[in-house]
Every structure is written in C-alpha cells, then in structure tokens.
C-alpha atoms as a PDB file:
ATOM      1  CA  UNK A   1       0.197  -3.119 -29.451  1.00  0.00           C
ATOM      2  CA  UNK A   2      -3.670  -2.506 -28.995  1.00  0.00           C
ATOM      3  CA  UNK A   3      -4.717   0.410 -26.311  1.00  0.00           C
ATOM      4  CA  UNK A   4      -6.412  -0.676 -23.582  1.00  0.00           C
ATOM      5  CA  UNK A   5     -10.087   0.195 -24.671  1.00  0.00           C
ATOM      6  CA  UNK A   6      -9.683  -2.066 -27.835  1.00  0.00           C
ATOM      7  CA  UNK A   7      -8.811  -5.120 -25.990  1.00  0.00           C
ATOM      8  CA  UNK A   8     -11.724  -4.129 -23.207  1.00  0.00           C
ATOM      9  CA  UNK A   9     -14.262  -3.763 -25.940  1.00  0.00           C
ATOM     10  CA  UNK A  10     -13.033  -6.781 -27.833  1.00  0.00           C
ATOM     11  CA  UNK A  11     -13.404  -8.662 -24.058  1.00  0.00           C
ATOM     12  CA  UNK A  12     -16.801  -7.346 -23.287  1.00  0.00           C
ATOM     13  CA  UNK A  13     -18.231  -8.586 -26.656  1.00  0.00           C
ATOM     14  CA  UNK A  14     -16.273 -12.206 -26.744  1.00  0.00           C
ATOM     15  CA  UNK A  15     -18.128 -12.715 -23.379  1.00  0.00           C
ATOM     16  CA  UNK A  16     -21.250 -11.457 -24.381  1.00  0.00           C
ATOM     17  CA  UNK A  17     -20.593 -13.865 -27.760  1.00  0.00           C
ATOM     18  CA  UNK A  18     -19.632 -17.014 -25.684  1.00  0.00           C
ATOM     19  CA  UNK A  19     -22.731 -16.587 -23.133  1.00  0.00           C
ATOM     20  CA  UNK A  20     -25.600 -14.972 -25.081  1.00  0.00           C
ATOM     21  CA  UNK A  21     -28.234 -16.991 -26.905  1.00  0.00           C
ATOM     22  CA  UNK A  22     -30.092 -14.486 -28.097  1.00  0.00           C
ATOM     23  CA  UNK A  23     -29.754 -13.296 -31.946  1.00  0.00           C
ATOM     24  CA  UNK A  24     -29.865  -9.570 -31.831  1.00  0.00           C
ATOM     25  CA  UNK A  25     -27.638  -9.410 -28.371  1.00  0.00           C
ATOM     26  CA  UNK A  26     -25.024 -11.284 -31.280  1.00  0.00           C
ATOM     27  CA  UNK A  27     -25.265  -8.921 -33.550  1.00  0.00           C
ATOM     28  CA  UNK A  28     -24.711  -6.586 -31.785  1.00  0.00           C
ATOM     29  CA  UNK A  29     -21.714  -7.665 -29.898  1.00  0.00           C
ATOM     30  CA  UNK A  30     -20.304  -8.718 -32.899  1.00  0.00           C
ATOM     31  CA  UNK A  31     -20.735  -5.218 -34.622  1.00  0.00           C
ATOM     32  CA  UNK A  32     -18.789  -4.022 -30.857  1.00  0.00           C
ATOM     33  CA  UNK A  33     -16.152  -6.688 -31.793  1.00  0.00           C
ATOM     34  CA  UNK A  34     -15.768  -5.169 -35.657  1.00  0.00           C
ATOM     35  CA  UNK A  35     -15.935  -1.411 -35.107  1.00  0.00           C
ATOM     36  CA  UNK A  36     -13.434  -1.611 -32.629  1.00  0.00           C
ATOM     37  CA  UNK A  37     -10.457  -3.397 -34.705  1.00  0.00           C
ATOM     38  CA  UNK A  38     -11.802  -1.082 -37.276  1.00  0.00           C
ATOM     39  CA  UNK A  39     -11.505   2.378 -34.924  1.00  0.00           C
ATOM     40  CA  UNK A  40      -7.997   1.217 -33.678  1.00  0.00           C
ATOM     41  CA  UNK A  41      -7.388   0.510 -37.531  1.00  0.00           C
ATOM     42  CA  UNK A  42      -8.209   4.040 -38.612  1.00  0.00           C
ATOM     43  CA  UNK A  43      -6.414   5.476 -35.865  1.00  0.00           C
ATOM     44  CA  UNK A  44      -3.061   3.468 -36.604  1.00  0.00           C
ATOM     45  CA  UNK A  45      -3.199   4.267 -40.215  1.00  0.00           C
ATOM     46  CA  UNK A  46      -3.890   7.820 -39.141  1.00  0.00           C
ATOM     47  CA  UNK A  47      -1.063   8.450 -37.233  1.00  0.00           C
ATOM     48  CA  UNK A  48       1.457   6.448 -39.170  1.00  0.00           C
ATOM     49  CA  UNK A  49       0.454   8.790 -42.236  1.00  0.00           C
ATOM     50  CA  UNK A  50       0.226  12.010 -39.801  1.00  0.00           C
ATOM     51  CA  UNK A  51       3.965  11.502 -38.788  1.00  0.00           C
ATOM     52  CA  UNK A  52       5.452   9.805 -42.353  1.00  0.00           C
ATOM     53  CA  UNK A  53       5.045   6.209 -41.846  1.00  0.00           C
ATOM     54  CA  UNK A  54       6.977   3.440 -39.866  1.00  0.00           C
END
C-alpha cells in the first residue's frame, strides 16, 4: 500500500499532465510523478532490508 503523500503527489502531477499544455510545466510534473514512485521505492526497500525482508 502507497502512503498518502505518494498517491497525493502522483494526483497533483496526473492533473497537472492531463490539463497543462505547456512543455516545461510536463516535465516537470512528470519528474514529480517519477521521483515519487522512486522515494516510496527507496523507502520500501529500505525498511524491508532494515528489519530482514518480507
């Protein structure tokens, strides 16, 4: 299950995808979009490893 503040990031940039027309403001959102799956990544793996695995 995701926290709370990966599925709010991962809402604020899919909105800010679907409406914006400008390039940059895409970029960007879709960097917000990828270092968040990547952060809550880390942090799984991180724990997992901190207390042994699954």
């Amino acid at each position: 299950m995701q926290p709370i503040w990966v599925k709010q990031l991962q809402s604020i940039a899919q909105v800010g995808l679907t409406y914006s027309k400008d390039i940059y403001d895409l970029e960007s959102l879709e960097l917000i979009r990828k270092i968040s799956v990547e952060r809550f990544v880390w942090k799984r793996n991180w724990l997992c490893n901190s207390k042994g695995g699954y």
